[in-house]
N, C-alpha and C. Protein backbone atom coordinates (compact mmCIF):
# COMPACT_ATOMS: atom_id res chain seq x y z
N UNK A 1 0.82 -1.20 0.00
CA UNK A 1 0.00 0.00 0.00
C UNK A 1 0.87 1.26 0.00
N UNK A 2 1.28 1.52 0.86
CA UNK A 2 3.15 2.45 1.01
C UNK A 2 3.38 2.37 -0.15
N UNK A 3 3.86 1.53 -1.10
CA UNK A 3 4.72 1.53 -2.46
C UNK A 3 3.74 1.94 -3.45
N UNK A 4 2.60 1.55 -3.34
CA UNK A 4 1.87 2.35 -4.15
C UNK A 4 2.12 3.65 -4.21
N UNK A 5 1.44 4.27 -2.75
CA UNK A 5 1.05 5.48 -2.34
C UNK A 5 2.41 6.44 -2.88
N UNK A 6 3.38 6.30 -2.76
CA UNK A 6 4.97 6.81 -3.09
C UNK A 6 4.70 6.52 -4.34
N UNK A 7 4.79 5.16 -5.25
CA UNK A 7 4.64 5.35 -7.02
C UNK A 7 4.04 6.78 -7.35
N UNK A 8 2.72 6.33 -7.05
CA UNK A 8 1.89 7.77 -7.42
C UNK A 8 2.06 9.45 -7.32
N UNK A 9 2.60 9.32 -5.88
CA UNK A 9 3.27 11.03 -5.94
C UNK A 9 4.60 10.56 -6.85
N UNK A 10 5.65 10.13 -6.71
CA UNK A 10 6.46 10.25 -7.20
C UNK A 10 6.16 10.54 -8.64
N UNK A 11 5.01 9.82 -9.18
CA UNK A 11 4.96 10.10 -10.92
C UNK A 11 5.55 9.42 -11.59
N UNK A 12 5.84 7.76 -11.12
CA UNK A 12 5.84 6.86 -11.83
C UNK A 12 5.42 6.40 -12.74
N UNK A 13 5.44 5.54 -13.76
CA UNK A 13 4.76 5.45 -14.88
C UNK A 13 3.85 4.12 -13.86
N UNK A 14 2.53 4.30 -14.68
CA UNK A 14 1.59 3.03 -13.83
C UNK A 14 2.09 1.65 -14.96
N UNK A 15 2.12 0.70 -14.54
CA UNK A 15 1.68 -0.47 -15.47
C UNK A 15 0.98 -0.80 -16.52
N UNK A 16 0.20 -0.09 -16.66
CA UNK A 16 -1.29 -0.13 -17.86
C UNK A 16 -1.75 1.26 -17.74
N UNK A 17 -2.20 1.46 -19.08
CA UNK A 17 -2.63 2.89 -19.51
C UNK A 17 -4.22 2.99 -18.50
N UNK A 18 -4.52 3.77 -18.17
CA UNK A 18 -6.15 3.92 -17.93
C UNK A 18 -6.84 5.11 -18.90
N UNK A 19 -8.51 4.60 -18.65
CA UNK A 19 -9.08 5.55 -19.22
C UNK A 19 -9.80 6.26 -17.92
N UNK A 20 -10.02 7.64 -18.41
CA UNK A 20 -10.56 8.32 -17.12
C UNK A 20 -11.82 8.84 -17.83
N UNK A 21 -13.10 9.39 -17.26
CA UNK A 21 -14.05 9.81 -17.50
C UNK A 21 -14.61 10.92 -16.18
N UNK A 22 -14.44 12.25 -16.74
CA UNK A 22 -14.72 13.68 -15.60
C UNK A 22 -15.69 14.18 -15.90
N UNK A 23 -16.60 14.67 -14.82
CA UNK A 23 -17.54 15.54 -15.00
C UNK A 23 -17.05 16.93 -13.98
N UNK A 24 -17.08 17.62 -14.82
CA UNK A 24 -16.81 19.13 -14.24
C UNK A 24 -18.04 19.76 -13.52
N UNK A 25 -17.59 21.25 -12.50
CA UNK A 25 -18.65 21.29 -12.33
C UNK A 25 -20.08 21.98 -12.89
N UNK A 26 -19.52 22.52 -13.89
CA UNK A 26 -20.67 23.04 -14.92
C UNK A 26 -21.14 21.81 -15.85
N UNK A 27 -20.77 20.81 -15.15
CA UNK A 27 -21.90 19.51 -16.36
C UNK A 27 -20.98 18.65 -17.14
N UNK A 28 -19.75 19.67 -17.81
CA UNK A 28 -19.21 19.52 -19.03
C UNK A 28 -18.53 17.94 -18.79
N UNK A 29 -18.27 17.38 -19.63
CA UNK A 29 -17.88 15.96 -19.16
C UNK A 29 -16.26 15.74 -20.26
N UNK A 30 -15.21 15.11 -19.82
CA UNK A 30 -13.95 14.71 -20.28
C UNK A 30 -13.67 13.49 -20.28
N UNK A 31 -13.63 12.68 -21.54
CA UNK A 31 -12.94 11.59 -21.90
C UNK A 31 -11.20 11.18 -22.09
N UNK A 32 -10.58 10.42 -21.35
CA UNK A 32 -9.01 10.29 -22.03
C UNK A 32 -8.39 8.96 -21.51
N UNK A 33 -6.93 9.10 -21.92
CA UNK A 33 -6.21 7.70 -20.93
C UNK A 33 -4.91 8.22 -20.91
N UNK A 34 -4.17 7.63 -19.91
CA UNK A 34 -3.18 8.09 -19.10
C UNK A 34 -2.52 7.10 -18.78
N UNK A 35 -1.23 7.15 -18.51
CA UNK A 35 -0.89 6.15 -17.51
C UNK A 35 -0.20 6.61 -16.18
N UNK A 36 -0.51 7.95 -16.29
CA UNK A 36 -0.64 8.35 -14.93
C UNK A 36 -1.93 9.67 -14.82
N UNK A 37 -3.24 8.79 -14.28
CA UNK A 37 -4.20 9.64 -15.01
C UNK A 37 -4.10 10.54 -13.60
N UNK A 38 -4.33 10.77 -12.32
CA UNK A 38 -3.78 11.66 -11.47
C UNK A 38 -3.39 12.52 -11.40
N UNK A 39 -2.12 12.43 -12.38
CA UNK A 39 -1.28 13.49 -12.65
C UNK A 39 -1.84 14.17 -13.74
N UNK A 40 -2.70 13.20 -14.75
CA UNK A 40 -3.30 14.22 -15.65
C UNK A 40 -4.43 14.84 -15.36
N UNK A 41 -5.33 14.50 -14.17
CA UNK A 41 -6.56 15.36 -14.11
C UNK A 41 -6.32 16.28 -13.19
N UNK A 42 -5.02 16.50 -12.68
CA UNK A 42 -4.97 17.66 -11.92
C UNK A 42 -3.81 19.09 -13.05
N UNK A 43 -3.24 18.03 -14.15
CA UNK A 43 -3.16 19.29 -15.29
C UNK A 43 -4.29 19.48 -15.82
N UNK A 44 -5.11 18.98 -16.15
CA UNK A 44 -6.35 19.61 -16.71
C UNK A 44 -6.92 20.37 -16.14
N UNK A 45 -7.18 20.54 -14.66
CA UNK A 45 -7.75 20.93 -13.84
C UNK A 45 -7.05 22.56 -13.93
N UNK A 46 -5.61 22.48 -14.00
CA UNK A 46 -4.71 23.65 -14.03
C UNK A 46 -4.77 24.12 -15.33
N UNK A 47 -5.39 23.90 -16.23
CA UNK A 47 -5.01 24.24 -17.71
C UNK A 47 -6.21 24.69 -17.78
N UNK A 48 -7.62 24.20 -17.61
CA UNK A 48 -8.49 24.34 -18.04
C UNK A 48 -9.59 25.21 -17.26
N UNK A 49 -8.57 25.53 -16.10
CA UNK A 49 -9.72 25.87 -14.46
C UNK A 49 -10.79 25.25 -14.03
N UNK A 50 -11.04 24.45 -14.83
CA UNK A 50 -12.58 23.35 -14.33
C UNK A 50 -12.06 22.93 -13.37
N UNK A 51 -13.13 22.67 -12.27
CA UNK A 51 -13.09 21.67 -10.69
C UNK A 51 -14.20 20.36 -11.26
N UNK A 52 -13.55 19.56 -11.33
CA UNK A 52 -13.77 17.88 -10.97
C UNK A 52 -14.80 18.10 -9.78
N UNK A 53 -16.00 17.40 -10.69
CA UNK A 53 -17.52 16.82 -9.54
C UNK A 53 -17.00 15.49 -9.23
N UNK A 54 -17.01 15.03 -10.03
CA UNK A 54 -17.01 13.43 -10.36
C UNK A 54 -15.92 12.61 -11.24
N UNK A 55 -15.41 11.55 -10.83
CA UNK A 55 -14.56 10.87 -11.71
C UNK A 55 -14.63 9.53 -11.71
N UNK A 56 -14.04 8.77 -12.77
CA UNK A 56 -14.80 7.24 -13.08
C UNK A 56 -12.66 7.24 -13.59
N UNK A 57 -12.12 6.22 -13.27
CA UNK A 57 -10.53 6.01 -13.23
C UNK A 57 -10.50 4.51 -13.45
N UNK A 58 -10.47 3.64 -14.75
CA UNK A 58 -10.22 2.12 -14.58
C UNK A 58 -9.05 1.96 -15.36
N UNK A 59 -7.97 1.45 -14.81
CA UNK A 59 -6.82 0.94 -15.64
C UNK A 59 -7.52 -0.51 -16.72
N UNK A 60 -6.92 -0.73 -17.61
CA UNK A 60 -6.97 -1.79 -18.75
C UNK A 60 -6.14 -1.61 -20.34
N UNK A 61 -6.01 -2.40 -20.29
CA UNK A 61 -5.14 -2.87 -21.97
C UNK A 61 -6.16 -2.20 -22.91
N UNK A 62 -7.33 -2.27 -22.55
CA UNK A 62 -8.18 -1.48 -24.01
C UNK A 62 -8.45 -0.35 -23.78
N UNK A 63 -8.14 0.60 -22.44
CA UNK A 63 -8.12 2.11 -22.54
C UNK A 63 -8.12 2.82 -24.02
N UNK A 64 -7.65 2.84 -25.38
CA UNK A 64 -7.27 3.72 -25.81
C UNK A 64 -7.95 3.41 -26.60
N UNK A 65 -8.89 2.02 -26.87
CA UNK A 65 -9.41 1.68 -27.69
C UNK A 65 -10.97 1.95 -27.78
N UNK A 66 -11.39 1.49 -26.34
CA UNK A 66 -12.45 2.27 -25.69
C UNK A 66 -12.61 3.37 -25.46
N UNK A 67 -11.61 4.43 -25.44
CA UNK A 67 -12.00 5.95 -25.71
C UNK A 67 -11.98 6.45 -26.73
N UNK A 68 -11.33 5.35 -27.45
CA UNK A 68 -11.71 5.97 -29.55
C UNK A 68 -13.07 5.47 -29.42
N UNK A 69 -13.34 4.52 -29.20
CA UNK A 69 -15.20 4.36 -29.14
C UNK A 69 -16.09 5.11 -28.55
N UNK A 70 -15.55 5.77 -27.59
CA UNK A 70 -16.68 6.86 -26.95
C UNK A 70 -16.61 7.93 -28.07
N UNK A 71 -15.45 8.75 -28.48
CA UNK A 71 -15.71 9.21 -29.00
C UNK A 71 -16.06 9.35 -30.15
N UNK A 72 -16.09 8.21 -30.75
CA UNK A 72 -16.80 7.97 -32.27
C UNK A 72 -18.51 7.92 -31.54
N UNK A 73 -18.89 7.30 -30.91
CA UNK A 73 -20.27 7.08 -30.28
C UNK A 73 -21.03 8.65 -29.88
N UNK A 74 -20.48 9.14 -28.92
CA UNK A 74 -20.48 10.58 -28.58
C UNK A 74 -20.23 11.42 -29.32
N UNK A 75 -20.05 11.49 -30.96
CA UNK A 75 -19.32 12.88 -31.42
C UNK A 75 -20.64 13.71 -31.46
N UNK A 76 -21.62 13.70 -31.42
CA UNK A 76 -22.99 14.44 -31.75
C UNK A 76 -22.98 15.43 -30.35
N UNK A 77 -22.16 14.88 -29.09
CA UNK A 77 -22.78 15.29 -27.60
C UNK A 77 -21.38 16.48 -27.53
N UNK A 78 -20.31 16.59 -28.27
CA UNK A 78 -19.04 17.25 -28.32
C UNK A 78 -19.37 18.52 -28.51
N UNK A 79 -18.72 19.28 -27.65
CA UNK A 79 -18.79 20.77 -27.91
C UNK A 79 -17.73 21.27 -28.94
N UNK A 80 -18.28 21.85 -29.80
CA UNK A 80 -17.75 22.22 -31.11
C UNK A 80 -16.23 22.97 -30.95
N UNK A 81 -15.17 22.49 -31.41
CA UNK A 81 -13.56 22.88 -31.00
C UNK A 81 -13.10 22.65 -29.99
N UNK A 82 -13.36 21.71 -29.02
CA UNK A 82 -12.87 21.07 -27.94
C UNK A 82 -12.68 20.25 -27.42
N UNK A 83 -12.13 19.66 -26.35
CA UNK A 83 -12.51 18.19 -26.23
C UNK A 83 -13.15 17.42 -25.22
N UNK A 84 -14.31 18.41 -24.72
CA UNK A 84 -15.30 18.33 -23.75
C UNK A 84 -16.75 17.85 -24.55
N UNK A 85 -17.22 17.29 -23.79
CA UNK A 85 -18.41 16.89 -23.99
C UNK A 85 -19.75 17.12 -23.06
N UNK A 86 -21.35 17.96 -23.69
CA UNK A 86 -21.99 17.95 -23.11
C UNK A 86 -23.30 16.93 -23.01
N UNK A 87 -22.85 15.87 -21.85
CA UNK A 87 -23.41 14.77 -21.48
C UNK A 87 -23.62 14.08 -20.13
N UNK A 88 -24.48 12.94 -19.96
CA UNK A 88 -24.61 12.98 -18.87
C UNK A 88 -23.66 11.86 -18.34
N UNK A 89 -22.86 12.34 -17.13
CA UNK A 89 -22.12 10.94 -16.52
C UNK A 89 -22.15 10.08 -16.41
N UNK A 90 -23.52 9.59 -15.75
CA UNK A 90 -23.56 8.03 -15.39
C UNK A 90 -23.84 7.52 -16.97
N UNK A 91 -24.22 7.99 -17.69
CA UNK A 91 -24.41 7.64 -19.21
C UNK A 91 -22.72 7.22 -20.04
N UNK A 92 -22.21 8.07 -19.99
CA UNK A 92 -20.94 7.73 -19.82
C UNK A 92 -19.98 6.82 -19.32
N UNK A 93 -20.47 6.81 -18.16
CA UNK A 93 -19.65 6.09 -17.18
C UNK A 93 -19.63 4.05 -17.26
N UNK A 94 -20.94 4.23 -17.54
CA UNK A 94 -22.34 3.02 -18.15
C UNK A 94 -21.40 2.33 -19.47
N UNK A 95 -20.85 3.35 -20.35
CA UNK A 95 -20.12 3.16 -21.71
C UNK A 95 -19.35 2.50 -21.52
N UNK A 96 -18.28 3.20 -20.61
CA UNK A 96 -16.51 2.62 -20.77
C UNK A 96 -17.19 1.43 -20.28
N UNK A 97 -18.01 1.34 -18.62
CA UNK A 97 -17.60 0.26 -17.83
C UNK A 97 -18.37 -1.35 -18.72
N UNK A 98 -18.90 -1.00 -19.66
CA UNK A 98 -19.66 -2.34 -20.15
C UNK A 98 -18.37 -2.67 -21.13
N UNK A 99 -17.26 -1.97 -21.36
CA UNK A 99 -16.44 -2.46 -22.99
C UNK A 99 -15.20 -3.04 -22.02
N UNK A 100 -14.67 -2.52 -20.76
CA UNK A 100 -13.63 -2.73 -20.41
C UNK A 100 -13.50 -4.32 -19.59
């Protein structure tokens, strides 16, 4: 648990890519994968000023494959020049967790 907890601050690379799924708090919702997604939703967080409501975090081998599918599935719900989406979470969330 310790060696974890240290991987993670330290900014280790994780083992397997994950996909992450955010809902901000104006609604707006974020699809991606990481393999250190942590470290990436707190740059987003800094890049983008959005505050994180909610987050859905599963490591797997098909992360990257399953978020090309959301967003081929979702492109209708995409806010036009960005890479946010206006949708609902658990709808989302429902997506990744049935493919992974």
């Amino acid at each position: 648990m310790i060696r974890k907890l240290v991987r993670w601050l330290t900014g280790q690379p994780a083992s397997k890519p994950h996909i992450y799924l955010l809902e901000f708090e104006d609604g707006v919702i974020k699809v991606g994968i990481s393999t250190k997604p942590h470290q990436r939703i707190h740059q987003i967080h800094r890049s983008s000023g959005r505050v994180v409501k909610r987050k859905y975090v599963k490591a797997s081998p098909k992360a990257r494959a399953v978020e090309s599918e959301f967003i081929k599935k979702y492109q209708n719900c995409r806010i036009k020049n960005t890479e946010f989406f206006n949708m609902r979470f658990p709808a989302g969330k429902a997506f990744i967790a049935r493919r992974l």
